[in-house]
Protein backbone atom coordinates (compact mmCIF):
# COMPACT_ATOMS: atom_id res chain seq x y z
CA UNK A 1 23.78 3.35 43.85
CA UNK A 2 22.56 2.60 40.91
CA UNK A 3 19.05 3.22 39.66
CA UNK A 4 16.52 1.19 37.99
CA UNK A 5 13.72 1.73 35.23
CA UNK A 6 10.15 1.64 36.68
CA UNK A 7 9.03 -2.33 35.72
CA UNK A 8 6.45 -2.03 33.61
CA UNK A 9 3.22 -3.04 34.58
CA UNK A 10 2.08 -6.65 34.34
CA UNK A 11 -0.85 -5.14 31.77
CA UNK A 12 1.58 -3.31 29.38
CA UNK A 13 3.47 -6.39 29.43
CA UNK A 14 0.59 -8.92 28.51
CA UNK A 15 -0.95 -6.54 25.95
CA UNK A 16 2.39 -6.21 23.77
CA UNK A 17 2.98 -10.43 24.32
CA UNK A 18 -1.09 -10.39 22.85
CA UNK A 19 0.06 -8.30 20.17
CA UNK A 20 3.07 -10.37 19.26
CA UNK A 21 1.39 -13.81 19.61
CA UNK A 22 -1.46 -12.32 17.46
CA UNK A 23 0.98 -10.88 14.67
CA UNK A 24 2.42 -14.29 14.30
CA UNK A 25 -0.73 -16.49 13.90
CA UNK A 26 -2.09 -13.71 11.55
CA UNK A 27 1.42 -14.26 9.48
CA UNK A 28 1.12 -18.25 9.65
CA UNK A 29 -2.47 -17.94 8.40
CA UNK A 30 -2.51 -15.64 6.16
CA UNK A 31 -1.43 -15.84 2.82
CA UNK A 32 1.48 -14.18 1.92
CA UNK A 33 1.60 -10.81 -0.65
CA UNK A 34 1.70 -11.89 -3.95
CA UNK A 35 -0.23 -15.48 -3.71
CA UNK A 36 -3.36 -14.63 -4.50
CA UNK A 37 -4.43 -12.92 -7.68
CA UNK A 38 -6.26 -9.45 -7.82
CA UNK A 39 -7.12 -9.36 -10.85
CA UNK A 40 -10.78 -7.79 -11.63
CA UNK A 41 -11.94 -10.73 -13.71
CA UNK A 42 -12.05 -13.36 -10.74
CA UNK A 43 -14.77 -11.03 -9.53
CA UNK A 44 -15.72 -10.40 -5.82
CA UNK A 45 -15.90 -13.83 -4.60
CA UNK A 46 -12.46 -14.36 -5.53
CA UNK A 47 -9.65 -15.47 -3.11
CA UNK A 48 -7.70 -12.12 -3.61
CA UNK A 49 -11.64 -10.40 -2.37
CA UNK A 50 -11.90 -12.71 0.06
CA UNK A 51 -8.71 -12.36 1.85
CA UNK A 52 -8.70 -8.39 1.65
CA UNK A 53 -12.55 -8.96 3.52
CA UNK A 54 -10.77 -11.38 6.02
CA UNK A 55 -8.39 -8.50 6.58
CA UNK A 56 -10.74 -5.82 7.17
CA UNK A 57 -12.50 -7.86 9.46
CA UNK A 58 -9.65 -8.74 11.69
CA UNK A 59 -9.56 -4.90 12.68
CA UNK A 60 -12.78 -4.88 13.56
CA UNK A 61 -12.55 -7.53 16.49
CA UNK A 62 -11.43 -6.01 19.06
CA UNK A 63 -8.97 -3.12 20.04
CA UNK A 64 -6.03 -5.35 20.31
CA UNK A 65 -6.83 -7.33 16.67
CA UNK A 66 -7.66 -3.78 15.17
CA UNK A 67 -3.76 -2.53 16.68
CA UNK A 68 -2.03 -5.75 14.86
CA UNK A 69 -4.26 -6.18 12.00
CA UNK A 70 -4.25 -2.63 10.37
CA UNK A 71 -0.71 -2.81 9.14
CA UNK A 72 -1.48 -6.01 7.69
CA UNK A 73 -4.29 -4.48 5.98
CA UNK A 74 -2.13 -0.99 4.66
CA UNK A 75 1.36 -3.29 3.59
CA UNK A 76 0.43 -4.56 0.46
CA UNK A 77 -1.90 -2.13 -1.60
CA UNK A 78 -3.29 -2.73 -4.75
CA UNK A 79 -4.95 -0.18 -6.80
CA UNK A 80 -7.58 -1.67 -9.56
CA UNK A 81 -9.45 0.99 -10.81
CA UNK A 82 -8.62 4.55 -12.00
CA UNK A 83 -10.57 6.11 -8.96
CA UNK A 84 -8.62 4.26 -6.22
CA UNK A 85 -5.74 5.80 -6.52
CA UNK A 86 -7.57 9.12 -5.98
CA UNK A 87 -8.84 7.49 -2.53
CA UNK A 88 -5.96 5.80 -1.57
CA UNK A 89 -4.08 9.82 -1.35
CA UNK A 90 -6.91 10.93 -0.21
CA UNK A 91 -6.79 8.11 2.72
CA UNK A 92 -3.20 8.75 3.03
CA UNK A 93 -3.66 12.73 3.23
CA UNK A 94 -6.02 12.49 5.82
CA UNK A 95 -3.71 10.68 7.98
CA UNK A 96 -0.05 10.72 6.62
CA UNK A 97 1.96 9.68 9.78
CA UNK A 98 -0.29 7.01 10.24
CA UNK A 99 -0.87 5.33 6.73
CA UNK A 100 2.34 6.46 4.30
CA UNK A 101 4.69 4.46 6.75
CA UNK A 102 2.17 0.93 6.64
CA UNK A 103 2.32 0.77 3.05
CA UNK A 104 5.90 -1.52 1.44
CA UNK A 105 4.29 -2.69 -1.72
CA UNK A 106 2.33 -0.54 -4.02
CA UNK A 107 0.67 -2.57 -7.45
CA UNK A 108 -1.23 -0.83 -9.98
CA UNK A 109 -3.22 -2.50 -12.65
CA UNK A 110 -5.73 -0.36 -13.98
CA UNK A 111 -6.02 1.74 -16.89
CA UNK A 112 -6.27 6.00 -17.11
CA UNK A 113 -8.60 7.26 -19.36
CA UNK A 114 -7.15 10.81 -20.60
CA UNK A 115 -9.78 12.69 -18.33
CA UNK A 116 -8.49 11.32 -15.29
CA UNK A 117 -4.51 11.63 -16.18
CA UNK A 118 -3.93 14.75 -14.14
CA UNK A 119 -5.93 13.80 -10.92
CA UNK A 120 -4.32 9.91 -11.21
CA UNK A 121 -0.94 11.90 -12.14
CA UNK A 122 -1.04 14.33 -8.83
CA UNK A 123 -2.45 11.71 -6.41
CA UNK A 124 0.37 8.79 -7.88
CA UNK A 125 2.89 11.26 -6.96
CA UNK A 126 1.34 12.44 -3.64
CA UNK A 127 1.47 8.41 -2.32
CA UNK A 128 5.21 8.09 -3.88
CA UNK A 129 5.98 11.06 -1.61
CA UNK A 130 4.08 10.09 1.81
CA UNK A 131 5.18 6.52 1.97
CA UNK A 132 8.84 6.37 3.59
CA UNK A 133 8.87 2.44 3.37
CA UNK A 134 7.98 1.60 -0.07
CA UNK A 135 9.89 -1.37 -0.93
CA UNK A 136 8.38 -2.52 -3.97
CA UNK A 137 5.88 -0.70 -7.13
CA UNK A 138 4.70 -2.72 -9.67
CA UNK A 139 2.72 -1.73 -12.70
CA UNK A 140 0.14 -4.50 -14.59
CA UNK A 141 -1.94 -3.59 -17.72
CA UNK A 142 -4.68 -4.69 -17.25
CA UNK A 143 -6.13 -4.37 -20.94
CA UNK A 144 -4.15 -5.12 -24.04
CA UNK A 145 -4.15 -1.74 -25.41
CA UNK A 146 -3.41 0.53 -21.85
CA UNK A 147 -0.56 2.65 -22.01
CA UNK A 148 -1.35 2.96 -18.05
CA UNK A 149 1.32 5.04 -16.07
CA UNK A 150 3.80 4.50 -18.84
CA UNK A 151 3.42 8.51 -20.50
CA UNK A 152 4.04 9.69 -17.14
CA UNK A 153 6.33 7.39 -15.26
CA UNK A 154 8.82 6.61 -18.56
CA UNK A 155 9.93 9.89 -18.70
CA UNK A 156 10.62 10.60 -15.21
CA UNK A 157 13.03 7.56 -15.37
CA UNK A 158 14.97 8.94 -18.50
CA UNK A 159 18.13 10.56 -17.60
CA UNK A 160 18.02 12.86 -20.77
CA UNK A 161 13.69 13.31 -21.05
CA UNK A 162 13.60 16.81 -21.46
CA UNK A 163 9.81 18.88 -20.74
CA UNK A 164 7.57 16.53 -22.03
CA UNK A 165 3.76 17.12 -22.27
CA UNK A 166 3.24 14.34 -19.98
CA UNK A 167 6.51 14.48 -17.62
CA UNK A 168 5.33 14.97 -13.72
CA UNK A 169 8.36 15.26 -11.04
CA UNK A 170 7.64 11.85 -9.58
CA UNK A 171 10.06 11.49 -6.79
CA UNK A 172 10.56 7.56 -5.75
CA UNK A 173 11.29 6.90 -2.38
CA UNK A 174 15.27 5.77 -2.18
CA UNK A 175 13.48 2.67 -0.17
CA UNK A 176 12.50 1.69 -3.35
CA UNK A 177 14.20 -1.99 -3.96
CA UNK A 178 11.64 -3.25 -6.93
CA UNK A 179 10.15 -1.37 -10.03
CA UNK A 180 8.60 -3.59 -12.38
């Protein structure tokens, strides 16, 4: 005789068709990554602010929204000042199994003042290493003259770099499918 899984309970089942249903009109409605434009000077009223605030509140519904919505609001990060990437490893660190594996696309645009290059340098590696499903990193200057992440990301990607004063052993994720 042969023996059959439990059937699972009519609950389980109409919680996980909830969850699907919701993911779907949240991907219809929403706009998708990339769209909207985060850059600083559209200030906080802008379409970019207003859709990250649409986000947050969509995990604050209910149990079920907060469940669907909080990968939505942890796939697509983007980092505009110096001090959020600080945060965003020290969000990541406090949690790694739960937020490294949300996050696919990773966009910085935001200069690093020489006082913050370490710190910015150690937590920029630190996110490269916790997030297993990073598809996609892209760095923006954001002012004319910002050499940004290039002193330390350049010669990590050079073969023949050598020790250089500002070389750190970034590691990228093999998921990696898009550096610009």
């Amino acid at each position: 005789m042969r023996s059959t899984p439990p059937e699972e309970s009519q609950p389980q089942v109409q919680d996980r068709l909830h969850g699907i249903a919701l993911r779907l009109i949240f991907d219809y409605t929403l706009p998708p990554p990339g769209l909207l434009s985060a850059s600083l000077t559209e200030g906080p009223r802008s379409p970019w602010c207003t859709f990250i605030r649409t986000l947050k509140s969509l995990t604050s519904v209910c149990k079920s929204w907060h469940s669907v919505g909080y990968p939505l609001l942890y796939r697509d990060v983007v980092l505009r000042r110096v001090g959020q990437v600080a945060a965003f490893a020290r969000t990541i660190r406090s949690a790694p199994e739960t937020f490294g594996p949300l996050v696919h696309t990773l966009v910085v645009s935001c200069e690093v003042p020489d006082t913050f290059l370490r710190v910015t340098r150690e937590s920029f590696a630190y996110i490269l290493a916790e997030c297993p499903n990073l598809k996609d990193i892209s760095f923006q200057a954001t002012f004319p003259a910002a050499a940004m992440f290039s002193p330390m990301i350049l010669p990590t990607l050079t073969p023949d770099s050598g020790e250089s004063s500002h070389a750190v052993a970034l590691r990228f994720p093999t998921t990696i499918t898009r550096l610009g």
